[in-house]
C-alpha atoms as a PDB file:
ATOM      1  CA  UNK A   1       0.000   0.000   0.000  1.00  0.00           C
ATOM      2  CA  UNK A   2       1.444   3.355  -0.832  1.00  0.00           C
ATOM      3  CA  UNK A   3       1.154   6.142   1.821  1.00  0.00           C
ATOM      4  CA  UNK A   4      -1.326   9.089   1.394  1.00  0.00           C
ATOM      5  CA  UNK A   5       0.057  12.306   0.790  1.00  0.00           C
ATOM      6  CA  UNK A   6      -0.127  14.942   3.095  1.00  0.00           C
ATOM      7  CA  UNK A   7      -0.900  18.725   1.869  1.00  0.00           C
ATOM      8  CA  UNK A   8      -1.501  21.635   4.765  1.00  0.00           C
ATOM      9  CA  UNK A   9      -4.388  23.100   5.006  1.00  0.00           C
ATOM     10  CA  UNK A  10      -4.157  26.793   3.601  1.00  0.00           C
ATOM     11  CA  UNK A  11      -6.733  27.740   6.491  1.00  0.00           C
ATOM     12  CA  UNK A  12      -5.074  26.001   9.840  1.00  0.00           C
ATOM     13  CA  UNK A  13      -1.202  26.213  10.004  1.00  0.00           C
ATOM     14  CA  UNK A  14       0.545  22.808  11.020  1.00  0.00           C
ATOM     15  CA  UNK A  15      -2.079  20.942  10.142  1.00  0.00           C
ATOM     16  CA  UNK A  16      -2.724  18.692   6.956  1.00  0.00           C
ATOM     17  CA  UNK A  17      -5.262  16.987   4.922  1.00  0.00           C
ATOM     18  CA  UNK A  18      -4.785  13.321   4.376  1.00  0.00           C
ATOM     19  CA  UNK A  19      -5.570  13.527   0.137  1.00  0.00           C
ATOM     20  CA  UNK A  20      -4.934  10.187  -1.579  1.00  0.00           C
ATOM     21  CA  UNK A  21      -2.455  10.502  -4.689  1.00  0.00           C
ATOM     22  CA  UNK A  22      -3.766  10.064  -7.985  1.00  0.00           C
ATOM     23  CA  UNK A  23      -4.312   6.516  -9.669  1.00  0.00           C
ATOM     24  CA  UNK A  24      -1.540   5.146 -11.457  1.00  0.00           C
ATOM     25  CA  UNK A  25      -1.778   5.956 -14.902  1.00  0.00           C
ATOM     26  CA  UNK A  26       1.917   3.765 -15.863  1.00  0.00           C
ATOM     27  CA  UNK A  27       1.094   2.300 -19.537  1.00  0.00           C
ATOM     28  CA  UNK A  28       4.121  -0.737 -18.829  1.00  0.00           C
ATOM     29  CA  UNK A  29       2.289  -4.146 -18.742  1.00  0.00           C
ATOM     30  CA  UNK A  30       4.758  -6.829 -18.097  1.00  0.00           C
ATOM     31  CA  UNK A  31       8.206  -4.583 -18.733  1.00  0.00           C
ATOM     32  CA  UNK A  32       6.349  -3.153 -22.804  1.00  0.00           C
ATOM     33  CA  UNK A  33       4.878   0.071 -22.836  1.00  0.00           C
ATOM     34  CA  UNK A  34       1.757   0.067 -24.725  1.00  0.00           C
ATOM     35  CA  UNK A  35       3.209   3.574 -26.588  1.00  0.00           C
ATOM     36  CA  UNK A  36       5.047   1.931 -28.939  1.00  0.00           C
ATOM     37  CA  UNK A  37       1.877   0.176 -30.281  1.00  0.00           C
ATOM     38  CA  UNK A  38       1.196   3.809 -32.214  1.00  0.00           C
ATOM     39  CA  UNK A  39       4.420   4.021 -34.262  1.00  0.00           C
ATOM     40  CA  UNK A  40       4.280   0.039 -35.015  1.00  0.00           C
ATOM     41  CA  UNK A  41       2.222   1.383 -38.554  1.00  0.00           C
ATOM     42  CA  UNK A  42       5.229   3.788 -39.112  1.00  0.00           C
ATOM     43  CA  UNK A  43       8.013   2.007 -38.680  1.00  0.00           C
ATOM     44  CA  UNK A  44       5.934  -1.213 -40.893  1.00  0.00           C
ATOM     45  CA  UNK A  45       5.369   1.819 -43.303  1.00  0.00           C
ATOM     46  CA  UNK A  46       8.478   2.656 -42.912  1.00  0.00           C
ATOM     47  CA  UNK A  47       9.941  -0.744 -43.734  1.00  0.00           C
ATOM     48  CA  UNK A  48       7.772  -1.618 -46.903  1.00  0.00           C
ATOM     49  CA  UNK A  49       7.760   1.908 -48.371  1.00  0.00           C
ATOM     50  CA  UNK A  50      11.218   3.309 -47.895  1.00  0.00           C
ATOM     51  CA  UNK A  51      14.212   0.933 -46.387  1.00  0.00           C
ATOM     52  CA  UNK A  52      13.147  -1.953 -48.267  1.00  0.00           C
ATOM     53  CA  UNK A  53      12.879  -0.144 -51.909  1.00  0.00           C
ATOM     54  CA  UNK A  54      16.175   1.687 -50.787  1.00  0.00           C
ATOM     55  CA  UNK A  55      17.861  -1.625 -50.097  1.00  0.00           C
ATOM     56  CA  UNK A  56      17.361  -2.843 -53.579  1.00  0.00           C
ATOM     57  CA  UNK A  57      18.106   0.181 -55.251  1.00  0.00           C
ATOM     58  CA  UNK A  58      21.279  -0.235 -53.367  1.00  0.00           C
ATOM     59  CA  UNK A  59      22.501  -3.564 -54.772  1.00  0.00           C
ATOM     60  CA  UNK A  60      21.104  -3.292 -57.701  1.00  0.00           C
ATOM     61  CA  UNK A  61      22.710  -0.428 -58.681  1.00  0.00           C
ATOM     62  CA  UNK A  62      26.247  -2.960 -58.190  1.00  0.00           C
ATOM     63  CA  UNK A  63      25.067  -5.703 -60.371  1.00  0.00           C
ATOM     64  CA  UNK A  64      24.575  -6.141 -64.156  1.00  0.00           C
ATOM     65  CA  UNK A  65      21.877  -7.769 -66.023  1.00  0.00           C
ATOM     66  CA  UNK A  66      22.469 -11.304 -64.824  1.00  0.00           C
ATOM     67  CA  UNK A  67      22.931 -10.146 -60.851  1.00  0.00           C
ATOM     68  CA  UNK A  68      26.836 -10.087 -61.374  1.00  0.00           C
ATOM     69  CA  UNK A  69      28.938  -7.920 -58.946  1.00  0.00           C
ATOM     70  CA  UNK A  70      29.897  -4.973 -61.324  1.00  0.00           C
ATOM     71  CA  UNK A  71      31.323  -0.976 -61.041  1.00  0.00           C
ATOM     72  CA  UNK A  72      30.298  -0.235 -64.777  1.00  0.00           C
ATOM     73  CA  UNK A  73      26.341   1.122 -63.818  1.00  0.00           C
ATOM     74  CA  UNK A  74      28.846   3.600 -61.399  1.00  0.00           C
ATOM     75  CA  UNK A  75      30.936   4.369 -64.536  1.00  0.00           C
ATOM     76  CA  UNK A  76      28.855   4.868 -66.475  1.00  0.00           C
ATOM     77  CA  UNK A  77      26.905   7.810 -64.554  1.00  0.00           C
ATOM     78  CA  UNK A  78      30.014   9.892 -65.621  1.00  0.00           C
ATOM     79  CA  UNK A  79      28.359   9.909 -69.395  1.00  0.00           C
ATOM     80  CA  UNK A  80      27.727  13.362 -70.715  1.00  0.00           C
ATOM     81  CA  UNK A  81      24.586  13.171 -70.888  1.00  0.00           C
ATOM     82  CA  UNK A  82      23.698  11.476 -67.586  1.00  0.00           C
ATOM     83  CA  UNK A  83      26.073  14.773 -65.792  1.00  0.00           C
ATOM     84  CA  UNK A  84      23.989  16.768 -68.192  1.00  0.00           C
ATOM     85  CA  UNK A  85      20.413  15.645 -66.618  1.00  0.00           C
ATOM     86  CA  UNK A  86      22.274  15.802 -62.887  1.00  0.00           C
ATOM     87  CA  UNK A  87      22.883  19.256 -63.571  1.00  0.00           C
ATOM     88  CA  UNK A  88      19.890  20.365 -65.198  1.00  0.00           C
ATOM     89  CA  UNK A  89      18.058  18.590 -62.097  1.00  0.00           C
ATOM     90  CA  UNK A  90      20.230  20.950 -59.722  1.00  0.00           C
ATOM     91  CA  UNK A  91      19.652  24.118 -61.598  1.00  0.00           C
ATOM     92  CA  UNK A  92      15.565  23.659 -61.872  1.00  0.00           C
ATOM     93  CA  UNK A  93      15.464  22.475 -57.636  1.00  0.00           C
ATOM     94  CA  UNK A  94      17.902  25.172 -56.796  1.00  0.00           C
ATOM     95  CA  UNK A  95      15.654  28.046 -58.895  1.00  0.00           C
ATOM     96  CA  UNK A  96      12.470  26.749 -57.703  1.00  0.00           C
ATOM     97  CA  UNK A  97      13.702  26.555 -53.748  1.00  0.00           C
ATOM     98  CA  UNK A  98      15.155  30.095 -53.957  1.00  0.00           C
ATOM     99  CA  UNK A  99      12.509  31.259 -55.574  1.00  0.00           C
ATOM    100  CA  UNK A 100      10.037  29.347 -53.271  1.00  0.00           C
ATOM    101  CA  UNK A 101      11.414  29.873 -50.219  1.00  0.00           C
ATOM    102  CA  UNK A 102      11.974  33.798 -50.948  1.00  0.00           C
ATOM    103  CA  UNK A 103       8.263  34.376 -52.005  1.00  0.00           C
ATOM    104  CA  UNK A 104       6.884  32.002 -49.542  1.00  0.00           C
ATOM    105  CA  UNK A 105       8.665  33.723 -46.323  1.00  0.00           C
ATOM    106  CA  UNK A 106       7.269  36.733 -47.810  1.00  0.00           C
ATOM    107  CA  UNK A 107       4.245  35.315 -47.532  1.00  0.00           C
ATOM    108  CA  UNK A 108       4.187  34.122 -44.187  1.00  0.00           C
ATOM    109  CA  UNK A 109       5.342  36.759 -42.889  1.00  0.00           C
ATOM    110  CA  UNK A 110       2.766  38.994 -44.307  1.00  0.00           C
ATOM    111  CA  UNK A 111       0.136  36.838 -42.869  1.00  0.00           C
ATOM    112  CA  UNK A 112       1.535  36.457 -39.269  1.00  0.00           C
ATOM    113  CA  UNK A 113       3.752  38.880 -38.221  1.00  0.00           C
ATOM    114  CA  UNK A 114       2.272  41.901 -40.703  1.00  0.00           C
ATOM    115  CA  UNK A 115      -0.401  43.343 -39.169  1.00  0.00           C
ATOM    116  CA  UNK A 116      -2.860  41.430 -41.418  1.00  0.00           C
ATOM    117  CA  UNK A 117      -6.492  40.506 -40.624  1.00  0.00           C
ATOM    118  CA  UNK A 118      -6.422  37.313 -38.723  1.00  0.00           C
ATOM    119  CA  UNK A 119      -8.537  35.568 -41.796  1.00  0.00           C
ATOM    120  CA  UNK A 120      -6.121  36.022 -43.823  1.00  0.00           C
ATOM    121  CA  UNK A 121      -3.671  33.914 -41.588  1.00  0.00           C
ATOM    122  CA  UNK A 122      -6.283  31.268 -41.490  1.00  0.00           C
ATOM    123  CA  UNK A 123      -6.715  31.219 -45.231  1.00  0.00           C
ATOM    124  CA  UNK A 124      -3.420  30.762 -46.413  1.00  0.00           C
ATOM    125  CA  UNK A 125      -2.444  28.090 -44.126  1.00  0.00           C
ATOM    126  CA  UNK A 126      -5.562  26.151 -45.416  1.00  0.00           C
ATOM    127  CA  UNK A 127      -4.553  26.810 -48.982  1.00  0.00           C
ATOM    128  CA  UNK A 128      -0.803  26.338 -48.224  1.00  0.00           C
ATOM    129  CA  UNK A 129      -2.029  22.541 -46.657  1.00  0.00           C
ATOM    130  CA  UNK A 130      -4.025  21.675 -50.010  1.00  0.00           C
ATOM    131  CA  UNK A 131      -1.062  23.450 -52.998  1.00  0.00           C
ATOM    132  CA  UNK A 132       1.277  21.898 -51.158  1.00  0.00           C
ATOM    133  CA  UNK A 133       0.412  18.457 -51.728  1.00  0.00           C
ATOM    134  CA  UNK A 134      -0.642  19.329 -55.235  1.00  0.00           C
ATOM    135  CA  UNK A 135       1.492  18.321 -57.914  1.00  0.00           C
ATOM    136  CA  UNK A 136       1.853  15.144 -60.981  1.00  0.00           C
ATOM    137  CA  UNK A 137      -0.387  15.345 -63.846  1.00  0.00           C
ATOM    138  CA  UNK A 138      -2.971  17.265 -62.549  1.00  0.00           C
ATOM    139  CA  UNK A 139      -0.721  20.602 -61.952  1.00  0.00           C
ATOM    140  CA  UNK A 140       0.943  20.160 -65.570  1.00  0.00           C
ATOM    141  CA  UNK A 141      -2.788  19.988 -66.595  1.00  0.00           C
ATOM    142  CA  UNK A 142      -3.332  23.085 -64.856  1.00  0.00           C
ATOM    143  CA  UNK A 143      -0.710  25.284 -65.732  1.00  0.00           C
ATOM    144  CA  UNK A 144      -0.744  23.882 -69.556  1.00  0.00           C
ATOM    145  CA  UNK A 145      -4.438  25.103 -69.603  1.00  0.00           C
ATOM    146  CA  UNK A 146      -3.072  28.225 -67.917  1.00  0.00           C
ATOM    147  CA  UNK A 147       0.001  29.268 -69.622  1.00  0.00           C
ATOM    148  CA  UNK A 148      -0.060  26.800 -72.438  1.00  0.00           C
ATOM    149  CA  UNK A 149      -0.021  28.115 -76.073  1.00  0.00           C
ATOM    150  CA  UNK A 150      -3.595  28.237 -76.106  1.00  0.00           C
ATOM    151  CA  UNK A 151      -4.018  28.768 -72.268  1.00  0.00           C
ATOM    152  CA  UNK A 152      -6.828  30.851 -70.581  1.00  0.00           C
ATOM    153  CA  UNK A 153      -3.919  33.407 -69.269  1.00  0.00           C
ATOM    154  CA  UNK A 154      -2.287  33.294 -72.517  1.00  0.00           C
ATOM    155  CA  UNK A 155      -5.260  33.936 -74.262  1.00  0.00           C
ATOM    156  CA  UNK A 156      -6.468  37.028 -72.098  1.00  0.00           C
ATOM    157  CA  UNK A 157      -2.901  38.698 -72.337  1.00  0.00           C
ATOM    158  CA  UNK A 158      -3.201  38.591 -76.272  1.00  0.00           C
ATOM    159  CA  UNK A 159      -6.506  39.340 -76.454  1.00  0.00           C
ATOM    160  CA  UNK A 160      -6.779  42.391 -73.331  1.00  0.00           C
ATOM    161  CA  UNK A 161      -3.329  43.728 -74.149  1.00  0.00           C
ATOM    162  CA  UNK A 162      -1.954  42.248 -76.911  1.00  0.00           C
ATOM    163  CA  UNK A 163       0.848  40.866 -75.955  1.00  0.00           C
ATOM    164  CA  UNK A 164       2.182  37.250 -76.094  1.00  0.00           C
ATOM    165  CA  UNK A 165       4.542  35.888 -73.618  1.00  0.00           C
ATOM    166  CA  UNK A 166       5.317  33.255 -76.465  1.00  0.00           C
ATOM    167  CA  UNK A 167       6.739  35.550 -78.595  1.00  0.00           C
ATOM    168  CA  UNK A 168       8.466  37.228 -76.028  1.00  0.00           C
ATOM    169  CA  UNK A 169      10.580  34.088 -75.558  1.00  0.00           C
ATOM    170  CA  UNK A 170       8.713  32.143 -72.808  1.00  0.00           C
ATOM    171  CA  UNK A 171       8.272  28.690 -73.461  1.00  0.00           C
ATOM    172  CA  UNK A 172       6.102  26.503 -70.588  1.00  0.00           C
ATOM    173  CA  UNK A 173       8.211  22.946 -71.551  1.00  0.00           C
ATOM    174  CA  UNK A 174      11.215  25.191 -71.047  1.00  0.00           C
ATOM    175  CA  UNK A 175      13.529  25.138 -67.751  1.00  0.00           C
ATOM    176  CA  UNK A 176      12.141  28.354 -66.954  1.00  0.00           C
ATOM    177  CA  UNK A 177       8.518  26.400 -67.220  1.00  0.00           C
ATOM    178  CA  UNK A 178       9.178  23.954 -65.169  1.00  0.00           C
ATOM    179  CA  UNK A 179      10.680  25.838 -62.717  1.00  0.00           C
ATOM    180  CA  UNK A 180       7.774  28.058 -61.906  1.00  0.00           C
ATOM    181  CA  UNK A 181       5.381  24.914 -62.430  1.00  0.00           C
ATOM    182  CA  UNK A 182       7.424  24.170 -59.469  1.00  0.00           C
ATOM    183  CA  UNK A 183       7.220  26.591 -57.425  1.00  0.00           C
ATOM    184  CA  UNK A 184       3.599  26.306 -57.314  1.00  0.00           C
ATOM    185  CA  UNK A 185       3.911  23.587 -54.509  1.00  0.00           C
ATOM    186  CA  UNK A 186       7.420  25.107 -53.221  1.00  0.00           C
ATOM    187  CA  UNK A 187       5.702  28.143 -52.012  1.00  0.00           C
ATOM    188  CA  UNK A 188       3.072  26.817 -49.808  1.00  0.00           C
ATOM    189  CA  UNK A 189       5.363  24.370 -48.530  1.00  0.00           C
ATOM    190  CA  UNK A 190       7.711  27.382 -47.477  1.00  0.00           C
ATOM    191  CA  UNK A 191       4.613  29.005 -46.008  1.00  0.00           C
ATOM    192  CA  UNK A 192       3.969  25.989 -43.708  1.00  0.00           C
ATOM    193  CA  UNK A 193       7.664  25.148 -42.572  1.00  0.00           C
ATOM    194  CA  UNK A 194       8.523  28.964 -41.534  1.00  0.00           C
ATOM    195  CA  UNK A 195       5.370  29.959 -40.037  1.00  0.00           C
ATOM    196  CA  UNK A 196       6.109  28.237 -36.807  1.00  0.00           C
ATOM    197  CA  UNK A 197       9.657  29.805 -37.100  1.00  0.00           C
ATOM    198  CA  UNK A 198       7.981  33.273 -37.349  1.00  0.00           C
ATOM    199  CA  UNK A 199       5.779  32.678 -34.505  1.00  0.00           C
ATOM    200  CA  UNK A 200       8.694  32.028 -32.227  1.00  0.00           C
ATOM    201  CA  UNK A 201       9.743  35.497 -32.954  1.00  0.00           C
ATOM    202  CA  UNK A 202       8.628  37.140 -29.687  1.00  0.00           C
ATOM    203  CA  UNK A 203       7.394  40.531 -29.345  1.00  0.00           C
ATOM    204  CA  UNK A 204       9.547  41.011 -26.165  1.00  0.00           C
ATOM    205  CA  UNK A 205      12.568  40.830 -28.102  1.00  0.00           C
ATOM    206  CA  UNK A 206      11.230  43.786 -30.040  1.00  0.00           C
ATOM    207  CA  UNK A 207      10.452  45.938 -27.566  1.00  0.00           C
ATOM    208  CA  UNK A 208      13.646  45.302 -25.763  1.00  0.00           C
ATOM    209  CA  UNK A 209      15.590  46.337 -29.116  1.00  0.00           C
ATOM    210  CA  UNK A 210      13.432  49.366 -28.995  1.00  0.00           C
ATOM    211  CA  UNK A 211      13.722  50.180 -25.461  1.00  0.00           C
ATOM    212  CA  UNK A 212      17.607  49.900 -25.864  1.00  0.00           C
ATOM    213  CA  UNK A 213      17.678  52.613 -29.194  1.00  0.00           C
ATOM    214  CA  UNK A 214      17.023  49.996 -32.205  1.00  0.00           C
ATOM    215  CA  UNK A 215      15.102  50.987 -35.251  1.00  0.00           C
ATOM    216  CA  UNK A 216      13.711  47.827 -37.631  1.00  0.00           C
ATOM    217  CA  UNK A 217      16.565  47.410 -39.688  1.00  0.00           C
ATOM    218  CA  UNK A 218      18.469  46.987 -36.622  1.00  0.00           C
ATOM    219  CA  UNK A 219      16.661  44.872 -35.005  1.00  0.00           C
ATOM    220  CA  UNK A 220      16.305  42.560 -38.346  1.00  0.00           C
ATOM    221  CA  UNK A 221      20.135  42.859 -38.736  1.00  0.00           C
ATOM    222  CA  UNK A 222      21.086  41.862 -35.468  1.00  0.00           C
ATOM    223  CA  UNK A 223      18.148  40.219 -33.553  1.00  0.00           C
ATOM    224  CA  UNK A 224      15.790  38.633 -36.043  1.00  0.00           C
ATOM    225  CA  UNK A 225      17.473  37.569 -39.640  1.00  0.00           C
ATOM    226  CA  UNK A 226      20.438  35.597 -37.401  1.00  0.00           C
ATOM    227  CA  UNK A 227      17.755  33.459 -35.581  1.00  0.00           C
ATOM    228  CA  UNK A 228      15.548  32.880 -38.680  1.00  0.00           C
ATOM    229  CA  UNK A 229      18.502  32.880 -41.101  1.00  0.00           C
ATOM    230  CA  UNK A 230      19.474  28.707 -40.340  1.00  0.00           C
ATOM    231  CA  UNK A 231      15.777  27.321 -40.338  1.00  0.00           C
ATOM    232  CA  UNK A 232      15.030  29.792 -43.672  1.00  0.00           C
ATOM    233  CA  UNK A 233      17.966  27.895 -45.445  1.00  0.00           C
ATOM    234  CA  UNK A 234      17.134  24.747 -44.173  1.00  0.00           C
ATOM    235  CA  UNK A 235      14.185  24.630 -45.641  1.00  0.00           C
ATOM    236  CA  UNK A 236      15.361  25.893 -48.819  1.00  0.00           C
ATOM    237  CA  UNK A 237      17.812  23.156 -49.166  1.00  0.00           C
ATOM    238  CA  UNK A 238      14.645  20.811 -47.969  1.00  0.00           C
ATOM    239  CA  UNK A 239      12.260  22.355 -51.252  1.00  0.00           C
ATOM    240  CA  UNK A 240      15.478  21.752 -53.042  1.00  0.00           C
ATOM    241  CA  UNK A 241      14.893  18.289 -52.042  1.00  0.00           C
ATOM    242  CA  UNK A 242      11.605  18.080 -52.531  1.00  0.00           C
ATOM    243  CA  UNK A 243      11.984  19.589 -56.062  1.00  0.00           C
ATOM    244  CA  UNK A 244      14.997  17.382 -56.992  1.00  0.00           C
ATOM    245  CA  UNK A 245      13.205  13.988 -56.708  1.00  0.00           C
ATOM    246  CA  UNK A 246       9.706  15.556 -58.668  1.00  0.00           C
ATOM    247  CA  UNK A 247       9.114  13.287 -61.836  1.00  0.00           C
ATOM    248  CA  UNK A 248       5.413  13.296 -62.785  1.00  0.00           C
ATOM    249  CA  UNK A 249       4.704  17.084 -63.191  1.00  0.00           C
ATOM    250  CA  UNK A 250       8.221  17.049 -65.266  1.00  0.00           C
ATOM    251  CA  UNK A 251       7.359  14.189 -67.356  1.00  0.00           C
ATOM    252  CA  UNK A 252       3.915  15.469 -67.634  1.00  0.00           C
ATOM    253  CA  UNK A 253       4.613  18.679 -68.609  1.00  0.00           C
ATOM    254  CA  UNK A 254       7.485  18.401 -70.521  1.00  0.00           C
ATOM    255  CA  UNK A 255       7.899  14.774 -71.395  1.00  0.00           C
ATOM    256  CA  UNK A 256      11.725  14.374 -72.715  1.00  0.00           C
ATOM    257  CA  UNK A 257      12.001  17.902 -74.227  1.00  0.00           C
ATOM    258  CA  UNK A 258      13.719  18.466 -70.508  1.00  0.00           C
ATOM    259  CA  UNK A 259      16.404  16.107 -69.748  1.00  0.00           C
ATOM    260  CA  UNK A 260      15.977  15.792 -66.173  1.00  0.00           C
ATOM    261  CA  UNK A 261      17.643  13.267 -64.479  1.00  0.00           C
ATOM    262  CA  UNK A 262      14.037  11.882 -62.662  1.00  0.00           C
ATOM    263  CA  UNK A 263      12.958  11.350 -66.824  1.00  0.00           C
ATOM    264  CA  UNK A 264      16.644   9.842 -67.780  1.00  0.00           C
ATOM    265  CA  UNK A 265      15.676   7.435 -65.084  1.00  0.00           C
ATOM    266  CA  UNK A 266      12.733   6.856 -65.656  1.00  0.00           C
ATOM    267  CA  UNK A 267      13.317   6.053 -69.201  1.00  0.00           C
ATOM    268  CA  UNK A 268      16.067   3.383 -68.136  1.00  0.00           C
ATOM    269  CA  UNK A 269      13.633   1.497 -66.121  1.00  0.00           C
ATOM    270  CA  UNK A 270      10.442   1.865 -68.049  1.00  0.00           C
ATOM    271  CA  UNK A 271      11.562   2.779 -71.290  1.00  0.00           C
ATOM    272  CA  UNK A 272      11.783   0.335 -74.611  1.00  0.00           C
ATOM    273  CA  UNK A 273      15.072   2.036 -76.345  1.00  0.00           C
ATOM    274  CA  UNK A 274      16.889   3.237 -72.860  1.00  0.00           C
ATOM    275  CA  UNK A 275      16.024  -0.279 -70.773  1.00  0.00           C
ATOM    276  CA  UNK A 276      18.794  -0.262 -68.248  1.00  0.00           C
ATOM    277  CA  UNK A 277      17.239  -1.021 -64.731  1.00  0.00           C
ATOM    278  CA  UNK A 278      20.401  -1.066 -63.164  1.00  0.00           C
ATOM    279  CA  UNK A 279      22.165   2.406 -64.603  1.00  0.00           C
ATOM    280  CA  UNK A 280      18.950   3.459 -63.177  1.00  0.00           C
ATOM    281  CA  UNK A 281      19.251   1.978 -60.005  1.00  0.00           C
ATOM    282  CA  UNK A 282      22.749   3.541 -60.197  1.00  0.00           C
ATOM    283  CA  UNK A 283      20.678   7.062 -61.173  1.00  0.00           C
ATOM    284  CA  UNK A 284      18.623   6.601 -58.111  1.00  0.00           C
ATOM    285  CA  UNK A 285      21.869   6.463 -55.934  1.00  0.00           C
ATOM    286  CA  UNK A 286      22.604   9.166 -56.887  1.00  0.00           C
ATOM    287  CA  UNK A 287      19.508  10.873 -56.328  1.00  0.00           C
ATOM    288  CA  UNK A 288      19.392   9.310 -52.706  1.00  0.00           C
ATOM    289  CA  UNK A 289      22.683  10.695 -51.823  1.00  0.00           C
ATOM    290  CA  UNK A 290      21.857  14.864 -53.400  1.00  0.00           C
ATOM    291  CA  UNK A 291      19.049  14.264 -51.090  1.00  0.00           C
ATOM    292  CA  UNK A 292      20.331  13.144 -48.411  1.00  0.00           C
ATOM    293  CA  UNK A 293      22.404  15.499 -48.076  1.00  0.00           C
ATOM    294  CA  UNK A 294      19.775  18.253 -48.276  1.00  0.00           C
ATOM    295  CA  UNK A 295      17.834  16.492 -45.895  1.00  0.00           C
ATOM    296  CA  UNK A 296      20.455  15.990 -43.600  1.00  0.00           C
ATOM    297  CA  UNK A 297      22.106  19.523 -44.029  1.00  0.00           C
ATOM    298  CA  UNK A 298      18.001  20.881 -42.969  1.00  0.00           C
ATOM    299  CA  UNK A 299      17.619  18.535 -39.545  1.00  0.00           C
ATOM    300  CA  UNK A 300      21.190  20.213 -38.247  1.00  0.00           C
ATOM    301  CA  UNK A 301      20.275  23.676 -39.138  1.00  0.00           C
ATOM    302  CA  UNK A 302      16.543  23.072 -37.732  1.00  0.00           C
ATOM    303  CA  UNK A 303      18.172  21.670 -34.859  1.00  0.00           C
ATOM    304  CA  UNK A 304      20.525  25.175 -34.073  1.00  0.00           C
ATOM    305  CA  UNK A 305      17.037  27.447 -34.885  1.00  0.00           C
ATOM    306  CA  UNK A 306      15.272  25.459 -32.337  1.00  0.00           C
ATOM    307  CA  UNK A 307      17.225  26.447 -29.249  1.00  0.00           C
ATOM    308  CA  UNK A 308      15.927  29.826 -29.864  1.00  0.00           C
ATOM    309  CA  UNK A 309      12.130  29.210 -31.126  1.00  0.00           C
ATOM    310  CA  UNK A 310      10.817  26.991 -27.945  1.00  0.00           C
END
């Protein structure tokens, strides 16, 4: 039996009330904690989805055709043209994050820390939620009925004022296309990943910058842009990411006039002229690793912003 505890009485000083603790609450049965039966999905998830596929890129990006130990699918990634789609890749994901990540912290910030009606806040975030997840066939649909040739927005910019972004030099299965297809999704993501970073700017720190002499530029310079600066470039390098590893709106949109590296591989695996499953295992090695790195480069900067947002 475990004793009661004893709390004085706020009323009589010296003496106490006898209150019995709470019940036990302890979620161990026999030495297992009945926690970990709510991440079992996401670790089987986890398993099926991810390590396993990862696994097999793995080793098959070592073997040939018959399942032979081999270095060649490595070798061959040095080909022209397979460094051609790596870099093409890197320039569309880098011009879509900045671009992203610049217009979306706009964005957020405008909606949070701006001065803006609070419905406005509300609205984007629920917006932000739905774009973000947006993306494949439908959005090349959508922005080839937009700013195709004969989109609606093409269309109404001849027709209202006569001018015609086609002739002008913009092409929509371009780099320049793809990249602001792109950034359709890379913007609300941006909203959604620095508006808790925004909220953790406190208004205490303002006034105290105030209080000691600081205007706003000041207090951007020195207070604010060095404690948003690491988790606004982590998630640029994680849209970077997430842009890097896109291959339905790009093969959608632009089928192979864009030699992406997500299409090259694609076109190994799938393809009936280009069949080499393992160069494209090989391809998706390299993919893992670019993104890996952007992944991992975002969890240690997120990591140093978080001591100051709590």
């Amino acid at each position: 039996m475990r004793p009661l505890a004893v709390q004085p009485s706020p009323g009589l000083p010296g003496e106490g009330l006898a209150i019995p603790p709470p019940p036990a609450t302890s979620l161990w049965v026999s030495g297992v904690s009945w926690a970990w039966v709510g991440i079992v999905p996401f670790f089987v998830f986890a398993l099926m989805f991810l390590i396993v596929p990862t696994s097999f890129l793995v080793v098959g990006g070592f073997q040939d055709s018959q399942g032979h130990f081999t270095l060649r699918n490595l070798q061959d990634l040095l080909q022209p043209t397979i460094v051609s789609s790596y870099l093409i890749s890197i320039k569309v994901s880098a011009a879509s994050a900045i671009g992203g990540a610049l217009v979306g912290f706009a964005l957020a910030y405008a909606a949070i820390a701006g001065g803006l009606p609070t419905w406005v806040r509300s609205t984007l975030m629920t917006f932000s939620g739905v774009a973000s997840n947006f993306a494949g066939v439908p959005l090349a649909f959508a922005f080839l009925a937009t700013l195709g040739r004969t989109g609606l927005a093409t269309a109404l910019l001849v027709n209202v004022f006569g001018f015609n972004i086609y002739n002008a030099g913009f092409n929509l299965l371009s780099f320049w296309g793809l990249t602001i297809t792109y950034m359709y999704f890379q913007i609300p993501l941006m909203v959604l990943i620095m508006a808790p970073a925004i909220d953790g700017i406190k208004r205490e720190w303002r006034e105290a910058s105030a209080n000691l002499g600081a205007n706003t530029l000041e207090f951007w310079r020195y207070i604010a842009l060095p404690i948003l600066w690491p988790p606004m470039l982590g998630s640029t390098l994680l849209l970077f990411a997430n842009a890097f590893g896109a291959v339905a709106t790009a093969y959608a949109l632009t089928g192979s006039s864009l030699n992406i590296v997500t299409i090259v591989l694609f076109a190994q695996i799938r393809g009936d002229v280009l069949h080499n499953p393992n160069l494209g295992y090989a391809l998706a090695l390299g993919m893992i690793l670019i993104t890996g790195l952007s992944n991992a480069a975002y969890i240690w900067l997120r990591g140093r912003s978080e001591r100051w947002l709590r």
